[in-house]
PDB file of N, CA and C in Angstrom:
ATOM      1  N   UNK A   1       6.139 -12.254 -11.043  1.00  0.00           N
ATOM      2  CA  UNK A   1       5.923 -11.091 -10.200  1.00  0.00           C
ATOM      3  C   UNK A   1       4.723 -10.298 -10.696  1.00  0.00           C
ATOM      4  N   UNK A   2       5.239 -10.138 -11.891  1.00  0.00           N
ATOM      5  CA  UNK A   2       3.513  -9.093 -11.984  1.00  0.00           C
ATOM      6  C   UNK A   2       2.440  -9.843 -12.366  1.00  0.00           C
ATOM      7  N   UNK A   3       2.053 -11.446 -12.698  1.00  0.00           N
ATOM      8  CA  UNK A   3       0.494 -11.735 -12.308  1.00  0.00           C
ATOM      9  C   UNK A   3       0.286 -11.722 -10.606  1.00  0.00           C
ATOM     10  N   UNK A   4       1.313 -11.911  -9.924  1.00  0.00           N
ATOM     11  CA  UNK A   4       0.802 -11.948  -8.643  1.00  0.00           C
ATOM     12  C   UNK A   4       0.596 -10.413  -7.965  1.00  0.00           C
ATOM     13  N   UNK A   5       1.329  -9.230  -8.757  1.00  0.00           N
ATOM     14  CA  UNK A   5       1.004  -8.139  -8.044  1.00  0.00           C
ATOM     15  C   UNK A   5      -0.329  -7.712  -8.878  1.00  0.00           C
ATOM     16  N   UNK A   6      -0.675  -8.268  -9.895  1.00  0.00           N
ATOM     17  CA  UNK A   6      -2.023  -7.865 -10.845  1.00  0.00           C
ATOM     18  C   UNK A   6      -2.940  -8.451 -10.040  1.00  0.00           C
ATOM     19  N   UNK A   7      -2.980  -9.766  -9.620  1.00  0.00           N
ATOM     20  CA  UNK A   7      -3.910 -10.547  -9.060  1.00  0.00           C
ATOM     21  C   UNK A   7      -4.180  -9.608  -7.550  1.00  0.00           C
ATOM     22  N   UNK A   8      -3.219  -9.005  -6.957  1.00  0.00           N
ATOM     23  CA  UNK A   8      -3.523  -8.333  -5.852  1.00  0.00           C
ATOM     24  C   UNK A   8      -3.984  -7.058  -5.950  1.00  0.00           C
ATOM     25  N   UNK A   9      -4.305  -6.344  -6.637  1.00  0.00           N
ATOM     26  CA  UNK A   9      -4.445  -4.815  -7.303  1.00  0.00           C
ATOM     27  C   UNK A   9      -6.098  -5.489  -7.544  1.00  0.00           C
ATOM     28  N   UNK A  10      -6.214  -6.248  -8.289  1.00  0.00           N
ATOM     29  CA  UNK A  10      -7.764  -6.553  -8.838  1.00  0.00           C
ATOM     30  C   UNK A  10      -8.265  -7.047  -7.541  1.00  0.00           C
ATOM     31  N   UNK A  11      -7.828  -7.860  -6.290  1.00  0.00           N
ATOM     32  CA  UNK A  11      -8.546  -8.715  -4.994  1.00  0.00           C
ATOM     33  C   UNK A  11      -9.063  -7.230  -4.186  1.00  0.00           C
ATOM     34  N   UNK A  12      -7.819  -6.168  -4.440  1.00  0.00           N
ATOM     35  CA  UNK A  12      -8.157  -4.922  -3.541  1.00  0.00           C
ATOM     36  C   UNK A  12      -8.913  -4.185  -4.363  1.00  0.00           C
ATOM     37  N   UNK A  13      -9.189  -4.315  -5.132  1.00  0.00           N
ATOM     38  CA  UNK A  13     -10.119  -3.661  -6.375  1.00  0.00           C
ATOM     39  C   UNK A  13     -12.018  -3.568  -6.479  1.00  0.00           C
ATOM     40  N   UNK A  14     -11.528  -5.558  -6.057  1.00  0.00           N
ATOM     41  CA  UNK A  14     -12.806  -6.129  -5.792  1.00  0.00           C
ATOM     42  C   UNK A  14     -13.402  -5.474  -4.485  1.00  0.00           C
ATOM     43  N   UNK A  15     -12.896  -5.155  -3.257  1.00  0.00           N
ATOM     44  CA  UNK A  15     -12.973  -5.117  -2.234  1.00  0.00           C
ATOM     45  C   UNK A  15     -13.385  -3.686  -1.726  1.00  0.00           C
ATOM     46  N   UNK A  16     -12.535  -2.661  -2.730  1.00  0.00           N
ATOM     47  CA  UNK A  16     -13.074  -0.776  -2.800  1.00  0.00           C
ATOM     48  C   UNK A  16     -14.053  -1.015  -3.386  1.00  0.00           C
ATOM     49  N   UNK A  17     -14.966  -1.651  -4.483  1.00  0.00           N
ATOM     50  CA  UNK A  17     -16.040  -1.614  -5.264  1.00  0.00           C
ATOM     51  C   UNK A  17     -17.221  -2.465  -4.283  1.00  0.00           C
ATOM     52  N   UNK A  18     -16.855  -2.899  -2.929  1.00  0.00           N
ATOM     53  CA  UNK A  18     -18.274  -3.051  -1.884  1.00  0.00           C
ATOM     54  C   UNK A  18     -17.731  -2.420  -0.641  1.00  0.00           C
ATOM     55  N   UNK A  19     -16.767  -1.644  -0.891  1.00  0.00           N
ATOM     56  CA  UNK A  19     -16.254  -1.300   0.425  1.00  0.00           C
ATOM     57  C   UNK A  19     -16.037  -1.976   1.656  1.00  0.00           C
ATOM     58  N   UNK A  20     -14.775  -3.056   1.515  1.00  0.00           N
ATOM     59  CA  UNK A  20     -14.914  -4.128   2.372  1.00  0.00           C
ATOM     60  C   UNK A  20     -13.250  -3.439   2.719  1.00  0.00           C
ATOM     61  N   UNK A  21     -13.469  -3.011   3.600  1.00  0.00           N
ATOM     62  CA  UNK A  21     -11.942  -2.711   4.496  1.00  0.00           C
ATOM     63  C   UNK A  21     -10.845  -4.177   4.657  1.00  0.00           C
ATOM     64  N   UNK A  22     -11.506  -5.195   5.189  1.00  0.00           N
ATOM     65  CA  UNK A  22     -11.259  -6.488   5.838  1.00  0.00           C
ATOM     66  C   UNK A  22     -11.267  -7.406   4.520  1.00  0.00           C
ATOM     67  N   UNK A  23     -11.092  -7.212   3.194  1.00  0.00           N
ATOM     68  CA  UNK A  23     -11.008  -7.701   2.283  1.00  0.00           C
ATOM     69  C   UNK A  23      -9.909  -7.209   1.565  1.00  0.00           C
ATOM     70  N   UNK A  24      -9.747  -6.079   1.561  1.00  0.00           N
ATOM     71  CA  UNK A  24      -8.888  -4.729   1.290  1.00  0.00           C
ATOM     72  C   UNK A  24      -7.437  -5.024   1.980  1.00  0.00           C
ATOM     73  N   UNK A  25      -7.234  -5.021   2.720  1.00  0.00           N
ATOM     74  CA  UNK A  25      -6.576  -4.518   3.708  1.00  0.00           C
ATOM     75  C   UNK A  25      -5.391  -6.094   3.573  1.00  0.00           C
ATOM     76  N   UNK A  26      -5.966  -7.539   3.766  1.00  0.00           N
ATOM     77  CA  UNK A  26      -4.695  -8.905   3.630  1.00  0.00           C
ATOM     78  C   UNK A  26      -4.110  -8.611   2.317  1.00  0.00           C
ATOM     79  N   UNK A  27      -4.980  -8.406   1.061  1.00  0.00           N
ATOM     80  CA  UNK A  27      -4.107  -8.308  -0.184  1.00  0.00           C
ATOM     81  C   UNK A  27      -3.316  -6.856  -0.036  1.00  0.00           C
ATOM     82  N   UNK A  28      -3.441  -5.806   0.836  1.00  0.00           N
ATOM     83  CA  UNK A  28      -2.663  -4.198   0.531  1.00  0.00           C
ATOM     84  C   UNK A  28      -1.288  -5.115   1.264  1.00  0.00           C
ATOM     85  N   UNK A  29      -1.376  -5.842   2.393  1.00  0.00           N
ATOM     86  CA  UNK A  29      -0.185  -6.499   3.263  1.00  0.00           C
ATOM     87  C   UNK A  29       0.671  -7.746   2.551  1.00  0.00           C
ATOM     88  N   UNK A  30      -0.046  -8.157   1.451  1.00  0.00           N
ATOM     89  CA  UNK A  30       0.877  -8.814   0.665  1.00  0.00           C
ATOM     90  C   UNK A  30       1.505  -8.295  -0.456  1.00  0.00           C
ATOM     91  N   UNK A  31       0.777  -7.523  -0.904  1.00  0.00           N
ATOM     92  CA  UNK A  31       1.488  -6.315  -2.549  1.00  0.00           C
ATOM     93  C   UNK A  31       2.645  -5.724  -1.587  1.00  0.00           C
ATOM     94  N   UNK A  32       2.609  -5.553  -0.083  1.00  0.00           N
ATOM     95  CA  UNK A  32       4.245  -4.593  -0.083  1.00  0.00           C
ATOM     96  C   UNK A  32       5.271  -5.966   0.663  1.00  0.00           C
ATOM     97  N   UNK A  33       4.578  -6.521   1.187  1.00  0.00           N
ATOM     98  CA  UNK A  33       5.257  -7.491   1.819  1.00  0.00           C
ATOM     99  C   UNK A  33       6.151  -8.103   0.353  1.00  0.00           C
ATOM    100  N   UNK A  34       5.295  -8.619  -0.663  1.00  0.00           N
ATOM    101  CA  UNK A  34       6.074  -9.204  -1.954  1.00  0.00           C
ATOM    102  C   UNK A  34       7.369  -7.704  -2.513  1.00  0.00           C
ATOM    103  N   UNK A  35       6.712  -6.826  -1.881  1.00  0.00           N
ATOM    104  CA  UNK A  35       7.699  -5.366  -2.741  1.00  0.00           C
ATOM    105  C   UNK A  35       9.131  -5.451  -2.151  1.00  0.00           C
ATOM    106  N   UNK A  36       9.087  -5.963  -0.573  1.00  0.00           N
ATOM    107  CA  UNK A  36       9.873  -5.870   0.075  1.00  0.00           C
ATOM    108  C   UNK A  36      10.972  -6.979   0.688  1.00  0.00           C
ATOM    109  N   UNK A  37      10.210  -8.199   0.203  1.00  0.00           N
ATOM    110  CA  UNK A  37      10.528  -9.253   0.167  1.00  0.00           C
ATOM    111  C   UNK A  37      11.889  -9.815  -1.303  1.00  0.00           C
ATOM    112  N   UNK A  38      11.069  -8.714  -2.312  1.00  0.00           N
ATOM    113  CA  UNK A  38      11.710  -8.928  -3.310  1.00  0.00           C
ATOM    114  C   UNK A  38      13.181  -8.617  -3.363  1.00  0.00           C
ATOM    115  N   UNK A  39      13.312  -7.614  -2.702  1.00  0.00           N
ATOM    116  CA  UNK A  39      15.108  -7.138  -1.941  1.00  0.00           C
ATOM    117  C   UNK A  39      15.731  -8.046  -2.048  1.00  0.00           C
ATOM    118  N   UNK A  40      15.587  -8.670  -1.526  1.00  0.00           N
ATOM    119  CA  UNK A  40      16.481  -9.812  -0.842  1.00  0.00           C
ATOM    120  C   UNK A  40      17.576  -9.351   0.547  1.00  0.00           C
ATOM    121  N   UNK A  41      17.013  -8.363   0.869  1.00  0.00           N
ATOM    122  CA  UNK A  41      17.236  -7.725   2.253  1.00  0.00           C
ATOM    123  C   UNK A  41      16.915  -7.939   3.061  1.00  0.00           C
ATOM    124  N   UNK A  42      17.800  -8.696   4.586  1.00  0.00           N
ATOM    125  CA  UNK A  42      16.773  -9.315   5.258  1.00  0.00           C
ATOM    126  C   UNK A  42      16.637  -8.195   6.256  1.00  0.00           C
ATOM    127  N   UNK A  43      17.564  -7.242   6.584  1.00  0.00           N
ATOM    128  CA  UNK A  43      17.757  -6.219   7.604  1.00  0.00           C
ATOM    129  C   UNK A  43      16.386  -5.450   7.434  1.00  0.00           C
ATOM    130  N   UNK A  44      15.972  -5.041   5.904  1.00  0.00           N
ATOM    131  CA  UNK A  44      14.913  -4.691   5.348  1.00  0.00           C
ATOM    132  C   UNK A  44      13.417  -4.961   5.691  1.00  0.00           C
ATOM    133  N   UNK A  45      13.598  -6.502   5.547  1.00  0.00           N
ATOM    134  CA  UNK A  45      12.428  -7.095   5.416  1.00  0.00           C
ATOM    135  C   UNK A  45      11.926  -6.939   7.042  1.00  0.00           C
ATOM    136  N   UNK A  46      12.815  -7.465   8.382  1.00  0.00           N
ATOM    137  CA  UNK A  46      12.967  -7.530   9.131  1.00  0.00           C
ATOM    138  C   UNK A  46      12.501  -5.795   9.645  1.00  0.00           C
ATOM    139  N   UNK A  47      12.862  -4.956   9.362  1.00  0.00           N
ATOM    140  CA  UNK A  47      12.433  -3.761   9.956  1.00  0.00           C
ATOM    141  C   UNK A  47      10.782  -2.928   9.422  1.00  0.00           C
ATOM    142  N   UNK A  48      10.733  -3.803   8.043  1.00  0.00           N
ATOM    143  CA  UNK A  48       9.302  -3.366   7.549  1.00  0.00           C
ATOM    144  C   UNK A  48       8.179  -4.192   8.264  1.00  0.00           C
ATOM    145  N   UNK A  49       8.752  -5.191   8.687  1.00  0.00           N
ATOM    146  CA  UNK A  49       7.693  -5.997   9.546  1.00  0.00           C
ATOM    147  C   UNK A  49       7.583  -5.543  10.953  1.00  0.00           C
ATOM    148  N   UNK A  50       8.769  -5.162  10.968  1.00  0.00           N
ATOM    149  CA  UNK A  50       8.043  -3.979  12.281  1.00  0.00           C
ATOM    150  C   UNK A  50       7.752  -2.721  12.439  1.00  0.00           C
ATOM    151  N   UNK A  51       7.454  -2.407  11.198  1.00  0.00           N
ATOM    152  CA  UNK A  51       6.758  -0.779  11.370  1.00  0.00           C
ATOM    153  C   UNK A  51       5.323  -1.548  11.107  1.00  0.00           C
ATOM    154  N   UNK A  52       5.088  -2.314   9.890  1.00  0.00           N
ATOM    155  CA  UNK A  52       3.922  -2.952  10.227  1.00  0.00           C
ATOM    156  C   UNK A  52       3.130  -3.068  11.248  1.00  0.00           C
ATOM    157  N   UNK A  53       3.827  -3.535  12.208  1.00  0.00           N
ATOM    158  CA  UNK A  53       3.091  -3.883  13.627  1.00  0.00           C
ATOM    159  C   UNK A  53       2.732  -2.681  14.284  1.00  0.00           C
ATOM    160  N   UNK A  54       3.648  -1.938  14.476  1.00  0.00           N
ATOM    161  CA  UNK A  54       3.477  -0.874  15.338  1.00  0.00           C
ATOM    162  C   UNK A  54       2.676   0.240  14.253  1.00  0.00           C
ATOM    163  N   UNK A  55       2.873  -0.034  12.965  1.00  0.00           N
ATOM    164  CA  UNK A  55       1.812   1.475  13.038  1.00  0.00           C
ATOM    165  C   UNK A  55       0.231   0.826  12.093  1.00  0.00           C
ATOM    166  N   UNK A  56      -0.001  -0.229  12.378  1.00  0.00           N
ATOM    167  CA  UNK A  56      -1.395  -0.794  12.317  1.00  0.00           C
ATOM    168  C   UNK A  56      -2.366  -0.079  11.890  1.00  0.00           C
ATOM    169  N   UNK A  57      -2.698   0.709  13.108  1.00  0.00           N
ATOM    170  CA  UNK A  57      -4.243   1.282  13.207  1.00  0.00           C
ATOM    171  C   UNK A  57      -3.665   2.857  12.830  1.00  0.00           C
ATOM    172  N   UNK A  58      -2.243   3.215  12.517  1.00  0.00           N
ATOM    173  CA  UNK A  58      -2.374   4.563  11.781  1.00  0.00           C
ATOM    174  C   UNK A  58      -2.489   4.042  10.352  1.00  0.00           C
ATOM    175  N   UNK A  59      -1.967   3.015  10.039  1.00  0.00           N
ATOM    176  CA  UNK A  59      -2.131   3.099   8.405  1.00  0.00           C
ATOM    177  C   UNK A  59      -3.672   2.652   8.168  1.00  0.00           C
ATOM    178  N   UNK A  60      -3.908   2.199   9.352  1.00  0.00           N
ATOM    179  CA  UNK A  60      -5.717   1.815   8.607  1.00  0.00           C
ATOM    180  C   UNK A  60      -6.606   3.062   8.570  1.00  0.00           C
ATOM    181  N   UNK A  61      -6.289   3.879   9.661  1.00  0.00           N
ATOM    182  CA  UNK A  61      -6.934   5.256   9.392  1.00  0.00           C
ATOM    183  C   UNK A  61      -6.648   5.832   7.694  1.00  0.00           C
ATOM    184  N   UNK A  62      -5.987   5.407   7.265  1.00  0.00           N
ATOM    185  CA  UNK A  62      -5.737   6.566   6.305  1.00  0.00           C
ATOM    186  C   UNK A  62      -6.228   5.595   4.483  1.00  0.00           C
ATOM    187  N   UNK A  63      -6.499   4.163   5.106  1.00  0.00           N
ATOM    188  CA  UNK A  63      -7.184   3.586   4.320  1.00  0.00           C
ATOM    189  C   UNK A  63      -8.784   3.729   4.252  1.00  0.00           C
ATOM    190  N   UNK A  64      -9.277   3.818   5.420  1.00  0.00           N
ATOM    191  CA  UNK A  64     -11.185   4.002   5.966  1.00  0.00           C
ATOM    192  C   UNK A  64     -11.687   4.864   5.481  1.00  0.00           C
ATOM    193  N   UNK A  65     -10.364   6.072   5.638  1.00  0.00           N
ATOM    194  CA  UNK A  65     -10.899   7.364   5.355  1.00  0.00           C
ATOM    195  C   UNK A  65     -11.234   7.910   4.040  1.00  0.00           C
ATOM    196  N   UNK A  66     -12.926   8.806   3.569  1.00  0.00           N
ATOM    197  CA  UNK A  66     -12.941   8.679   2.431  1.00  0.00           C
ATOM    198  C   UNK A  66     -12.666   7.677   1.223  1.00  0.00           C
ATOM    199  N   UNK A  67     -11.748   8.471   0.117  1.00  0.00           N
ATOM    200  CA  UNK A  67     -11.410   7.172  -0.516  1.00  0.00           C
ATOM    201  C   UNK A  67      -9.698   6.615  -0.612  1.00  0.00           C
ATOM    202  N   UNK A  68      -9.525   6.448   0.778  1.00  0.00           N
ATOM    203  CA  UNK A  68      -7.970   6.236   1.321  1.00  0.00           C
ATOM    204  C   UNK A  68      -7.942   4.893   0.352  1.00  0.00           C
ATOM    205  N   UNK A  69      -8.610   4.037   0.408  1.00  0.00           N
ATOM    206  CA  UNK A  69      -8.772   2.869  -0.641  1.00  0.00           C
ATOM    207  C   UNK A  69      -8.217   2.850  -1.968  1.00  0.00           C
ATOM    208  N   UNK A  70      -9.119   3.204  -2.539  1.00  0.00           N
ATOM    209  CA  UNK A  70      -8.996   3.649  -4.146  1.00  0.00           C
ATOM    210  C   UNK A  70      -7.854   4.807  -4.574  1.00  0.00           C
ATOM    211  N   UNK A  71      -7.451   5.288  -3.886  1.00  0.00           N
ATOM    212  CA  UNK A  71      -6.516   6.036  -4.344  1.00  0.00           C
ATOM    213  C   UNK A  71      -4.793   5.337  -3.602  1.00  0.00           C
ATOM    214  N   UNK A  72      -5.289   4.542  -2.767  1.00  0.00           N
ATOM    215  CA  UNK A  72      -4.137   3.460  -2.814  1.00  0.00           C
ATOM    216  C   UNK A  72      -3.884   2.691  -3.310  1.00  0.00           C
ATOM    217  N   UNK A  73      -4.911   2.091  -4.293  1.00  0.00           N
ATOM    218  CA  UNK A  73      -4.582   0.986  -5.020  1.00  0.00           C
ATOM    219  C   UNK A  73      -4.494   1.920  -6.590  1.00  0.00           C
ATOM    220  N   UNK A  74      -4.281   2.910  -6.759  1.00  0.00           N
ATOM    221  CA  UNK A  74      -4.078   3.568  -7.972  1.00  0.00           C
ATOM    222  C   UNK A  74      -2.795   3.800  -7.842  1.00  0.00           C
ATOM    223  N   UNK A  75      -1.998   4.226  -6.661  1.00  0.00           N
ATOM    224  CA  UNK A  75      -0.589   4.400  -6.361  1.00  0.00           C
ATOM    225  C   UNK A  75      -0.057   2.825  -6.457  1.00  0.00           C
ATOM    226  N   UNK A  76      -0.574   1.757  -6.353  1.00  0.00           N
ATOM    227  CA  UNK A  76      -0.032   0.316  -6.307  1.00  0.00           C
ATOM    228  C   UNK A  76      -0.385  -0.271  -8.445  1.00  0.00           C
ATOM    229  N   UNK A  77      -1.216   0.190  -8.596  1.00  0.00           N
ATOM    230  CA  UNK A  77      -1.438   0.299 -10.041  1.00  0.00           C
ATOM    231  C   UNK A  77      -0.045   1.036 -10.168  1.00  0.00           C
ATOM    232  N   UNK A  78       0.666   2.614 -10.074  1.00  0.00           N
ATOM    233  CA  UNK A  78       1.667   3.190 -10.652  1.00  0.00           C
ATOM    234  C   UNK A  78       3.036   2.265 -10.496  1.00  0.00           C
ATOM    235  N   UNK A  79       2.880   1.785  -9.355  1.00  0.00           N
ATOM    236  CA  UNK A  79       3.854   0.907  -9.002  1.00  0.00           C
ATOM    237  C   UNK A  79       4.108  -0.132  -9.946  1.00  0.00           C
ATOM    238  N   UNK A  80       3.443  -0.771 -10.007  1.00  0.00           N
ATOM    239  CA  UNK A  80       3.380  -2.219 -11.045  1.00  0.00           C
ATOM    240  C   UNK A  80       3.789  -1.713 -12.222  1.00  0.00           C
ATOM    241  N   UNK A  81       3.483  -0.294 -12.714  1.00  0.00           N
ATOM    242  CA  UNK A  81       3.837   0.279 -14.220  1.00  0.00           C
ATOM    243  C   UNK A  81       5.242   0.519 -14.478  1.00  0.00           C
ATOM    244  N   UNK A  82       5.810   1.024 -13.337  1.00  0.00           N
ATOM    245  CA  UNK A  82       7.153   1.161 -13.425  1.00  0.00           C
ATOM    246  C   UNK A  82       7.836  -0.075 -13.458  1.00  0.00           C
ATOM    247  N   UNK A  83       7.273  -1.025 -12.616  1.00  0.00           N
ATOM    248  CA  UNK A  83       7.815  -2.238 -12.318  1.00  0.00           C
ATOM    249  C   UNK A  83       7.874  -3.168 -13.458  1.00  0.00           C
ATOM    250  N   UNK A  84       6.994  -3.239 -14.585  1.00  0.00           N
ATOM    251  CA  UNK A  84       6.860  -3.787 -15.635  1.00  0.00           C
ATOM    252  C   UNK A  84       7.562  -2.869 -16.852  1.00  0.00           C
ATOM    253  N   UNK A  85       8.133  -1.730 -16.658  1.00  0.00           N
ATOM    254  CA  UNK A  85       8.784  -1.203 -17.596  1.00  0.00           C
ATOM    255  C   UNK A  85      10.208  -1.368 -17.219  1.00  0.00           C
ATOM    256  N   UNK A  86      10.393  -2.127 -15.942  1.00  0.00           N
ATOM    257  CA  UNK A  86      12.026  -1.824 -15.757  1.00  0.00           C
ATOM    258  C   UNK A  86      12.376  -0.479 -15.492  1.00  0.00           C
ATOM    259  N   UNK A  87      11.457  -0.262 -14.601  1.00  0.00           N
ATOM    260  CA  UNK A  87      12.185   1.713 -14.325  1.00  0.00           C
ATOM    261  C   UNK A  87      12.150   1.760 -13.283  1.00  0.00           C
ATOM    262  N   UNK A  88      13.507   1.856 -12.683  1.00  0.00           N
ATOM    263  CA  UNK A  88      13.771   1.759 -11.258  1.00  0.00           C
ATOM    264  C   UNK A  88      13.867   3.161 -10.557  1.00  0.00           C
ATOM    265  N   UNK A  89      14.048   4.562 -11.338  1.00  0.00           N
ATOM    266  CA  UNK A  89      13.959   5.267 -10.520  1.00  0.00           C
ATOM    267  C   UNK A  89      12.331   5.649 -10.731  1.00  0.00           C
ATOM    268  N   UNK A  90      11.337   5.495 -11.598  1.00  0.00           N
ATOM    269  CA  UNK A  90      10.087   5.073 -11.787  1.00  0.00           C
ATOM    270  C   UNK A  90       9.571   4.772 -10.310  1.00  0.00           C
ATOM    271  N   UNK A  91       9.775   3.254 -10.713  1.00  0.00           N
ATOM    272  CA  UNK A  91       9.732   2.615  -9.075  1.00  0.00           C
ATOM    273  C   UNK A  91       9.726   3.183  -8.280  1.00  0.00           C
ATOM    274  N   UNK A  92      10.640   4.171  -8.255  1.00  0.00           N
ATOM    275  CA  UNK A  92      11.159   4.070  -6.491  1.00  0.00           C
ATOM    276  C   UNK A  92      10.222   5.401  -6.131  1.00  0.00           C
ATOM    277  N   UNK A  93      10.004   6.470  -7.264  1.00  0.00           N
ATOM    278  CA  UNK A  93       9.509   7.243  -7.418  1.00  0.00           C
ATOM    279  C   UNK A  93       7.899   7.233  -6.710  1.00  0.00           C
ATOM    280  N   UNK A  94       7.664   6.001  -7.371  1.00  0.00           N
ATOM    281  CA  UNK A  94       6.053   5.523  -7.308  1.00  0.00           C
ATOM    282  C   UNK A  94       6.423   5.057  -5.910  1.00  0.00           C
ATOM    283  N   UNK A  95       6.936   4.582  -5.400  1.00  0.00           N
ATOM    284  CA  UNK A  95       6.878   4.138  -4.051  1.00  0.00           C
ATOM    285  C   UNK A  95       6.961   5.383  -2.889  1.00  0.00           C
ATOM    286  N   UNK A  96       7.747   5.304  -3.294  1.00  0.00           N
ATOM    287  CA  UNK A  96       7.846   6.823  -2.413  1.00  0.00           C
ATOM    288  C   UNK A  96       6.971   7.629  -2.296  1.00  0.00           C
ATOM    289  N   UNK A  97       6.133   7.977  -3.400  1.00  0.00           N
ATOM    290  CA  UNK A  97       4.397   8.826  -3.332  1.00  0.00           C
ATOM    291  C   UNK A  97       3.806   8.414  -2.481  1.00  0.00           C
ATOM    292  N   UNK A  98       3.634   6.343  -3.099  1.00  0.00           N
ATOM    293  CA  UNK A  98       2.562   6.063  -2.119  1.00  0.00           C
ATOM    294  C   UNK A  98       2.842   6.333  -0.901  1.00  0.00           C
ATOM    295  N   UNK A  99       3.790   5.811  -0.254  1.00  0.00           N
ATOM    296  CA  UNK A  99       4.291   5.892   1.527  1.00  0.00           C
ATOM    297  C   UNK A  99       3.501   7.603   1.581  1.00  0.00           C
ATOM    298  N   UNK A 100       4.337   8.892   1.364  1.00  0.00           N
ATOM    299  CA  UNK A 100       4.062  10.161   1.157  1.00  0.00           C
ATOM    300  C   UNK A 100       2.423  10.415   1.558  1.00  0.00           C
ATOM    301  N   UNK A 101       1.746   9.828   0.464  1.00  0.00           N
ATOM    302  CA  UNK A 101       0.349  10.373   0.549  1.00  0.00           C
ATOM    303  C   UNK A 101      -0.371   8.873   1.349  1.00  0.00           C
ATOM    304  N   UNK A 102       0.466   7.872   1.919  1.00  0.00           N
ATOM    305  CA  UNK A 102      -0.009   6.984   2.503  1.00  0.00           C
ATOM    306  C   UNK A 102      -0.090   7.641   3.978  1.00  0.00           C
ATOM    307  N   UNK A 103       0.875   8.575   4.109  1.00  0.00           N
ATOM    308  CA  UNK A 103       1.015   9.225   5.665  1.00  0.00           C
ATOM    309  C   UNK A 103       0.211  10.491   5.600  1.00  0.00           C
ATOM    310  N   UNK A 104       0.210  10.806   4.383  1.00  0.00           N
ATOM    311  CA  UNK A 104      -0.993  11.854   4.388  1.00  0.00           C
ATOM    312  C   UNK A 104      -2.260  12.359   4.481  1.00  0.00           C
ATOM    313  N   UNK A 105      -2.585  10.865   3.824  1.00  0.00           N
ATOM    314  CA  UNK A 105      -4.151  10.062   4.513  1.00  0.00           C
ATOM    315  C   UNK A 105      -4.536   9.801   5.695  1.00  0.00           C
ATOM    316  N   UNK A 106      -3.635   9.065   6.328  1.00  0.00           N
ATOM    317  CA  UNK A 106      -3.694   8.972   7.976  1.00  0.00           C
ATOM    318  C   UNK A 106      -3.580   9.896   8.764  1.00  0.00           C
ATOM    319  N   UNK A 107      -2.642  10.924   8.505  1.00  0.00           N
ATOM    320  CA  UNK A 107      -2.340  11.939   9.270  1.00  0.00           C
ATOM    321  C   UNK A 107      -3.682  12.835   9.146  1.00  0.00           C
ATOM    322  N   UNK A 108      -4.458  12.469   7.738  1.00  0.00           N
ATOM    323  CA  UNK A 108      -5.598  14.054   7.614  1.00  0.00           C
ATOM    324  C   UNK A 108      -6.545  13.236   8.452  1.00  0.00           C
ATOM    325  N   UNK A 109      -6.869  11.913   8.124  1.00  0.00           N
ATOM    326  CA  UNK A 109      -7.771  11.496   9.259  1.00  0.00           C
ATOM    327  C   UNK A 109      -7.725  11.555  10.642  1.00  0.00           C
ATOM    328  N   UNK A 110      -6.211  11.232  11.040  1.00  0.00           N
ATOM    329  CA  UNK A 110      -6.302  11.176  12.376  1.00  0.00           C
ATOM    330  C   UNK A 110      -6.395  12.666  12.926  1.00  0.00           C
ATOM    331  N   UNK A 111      -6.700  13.622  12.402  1.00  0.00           N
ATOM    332  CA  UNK A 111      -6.894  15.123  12.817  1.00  0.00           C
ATOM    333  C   UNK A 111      -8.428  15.443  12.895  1.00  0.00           C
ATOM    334  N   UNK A 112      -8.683  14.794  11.778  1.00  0.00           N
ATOM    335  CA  UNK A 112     -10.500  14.586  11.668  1.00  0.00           C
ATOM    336  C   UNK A 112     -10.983  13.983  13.067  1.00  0.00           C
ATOM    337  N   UNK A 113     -10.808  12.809  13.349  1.00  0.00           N
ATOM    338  CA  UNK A 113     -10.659  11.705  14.570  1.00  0.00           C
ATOM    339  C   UNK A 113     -10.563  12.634  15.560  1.00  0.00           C
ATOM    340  N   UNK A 114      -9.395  13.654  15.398  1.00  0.00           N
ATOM    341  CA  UNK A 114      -9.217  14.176  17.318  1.00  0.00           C
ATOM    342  C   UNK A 114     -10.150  15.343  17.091  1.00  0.00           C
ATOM    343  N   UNK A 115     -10.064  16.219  16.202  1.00  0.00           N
ATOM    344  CA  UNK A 115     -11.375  17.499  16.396  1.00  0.00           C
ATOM    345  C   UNK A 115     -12.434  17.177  16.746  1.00  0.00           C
TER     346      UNK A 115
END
């Protein structure tokens, strides 16, 4: 688990350091897909794949914007820390931010967008 969530943190890493959205963006969909996958929940898995779909182009707003990037893959860095210490309310902690300031990003952009 964690060379493959390391290997995805450094692909999205590579990708904020030329600013490649479309490089960015398959490895951000596999670091939660593996987060969520890992459950073993299928009711779970099954309902994260459909917020996926439907909220697409709000979560990409809040990646484009500024450095929606880099400060998402620093919340996916916190993640992995907890995750490698065995700290589950850590974890859940760190997860929960990201989502938080993942909607917070989008939401400040998409206000930028309509003014």
């Amino acid at each position: 688990m964690d060379h493959l969530l390391k290997t995805l943190i450094g692909q999205m890493e590579a990708a904020i350091q030329i600013q490649d959205f479309d490089r960015y963006y398959a490895p951000n969909l596999t670091f939660h897909d593996f987060l969520v996958t890992a459950t073993n929940n299928q009711r779970l898995v099954d309902g994260y794949h459909d917020l996926v779909r439907q909220l697409h182009l709000f979560r990409t707003r809040g990646l484009v914007a500024g450095d929606g990037m880099a400060a998402s893959n620093q919340e996916h860095r916190e993640i992995l820390v907890s995750l490698a210490r065995r700290d589950p309310q850590g974890a859940f902690a760190a997860m929960a931010r990201h989502v938080l300031q993942g909607r917070n990003r989008a939401l400040a952009n998409a206000s930028r967008v309509e003014a």
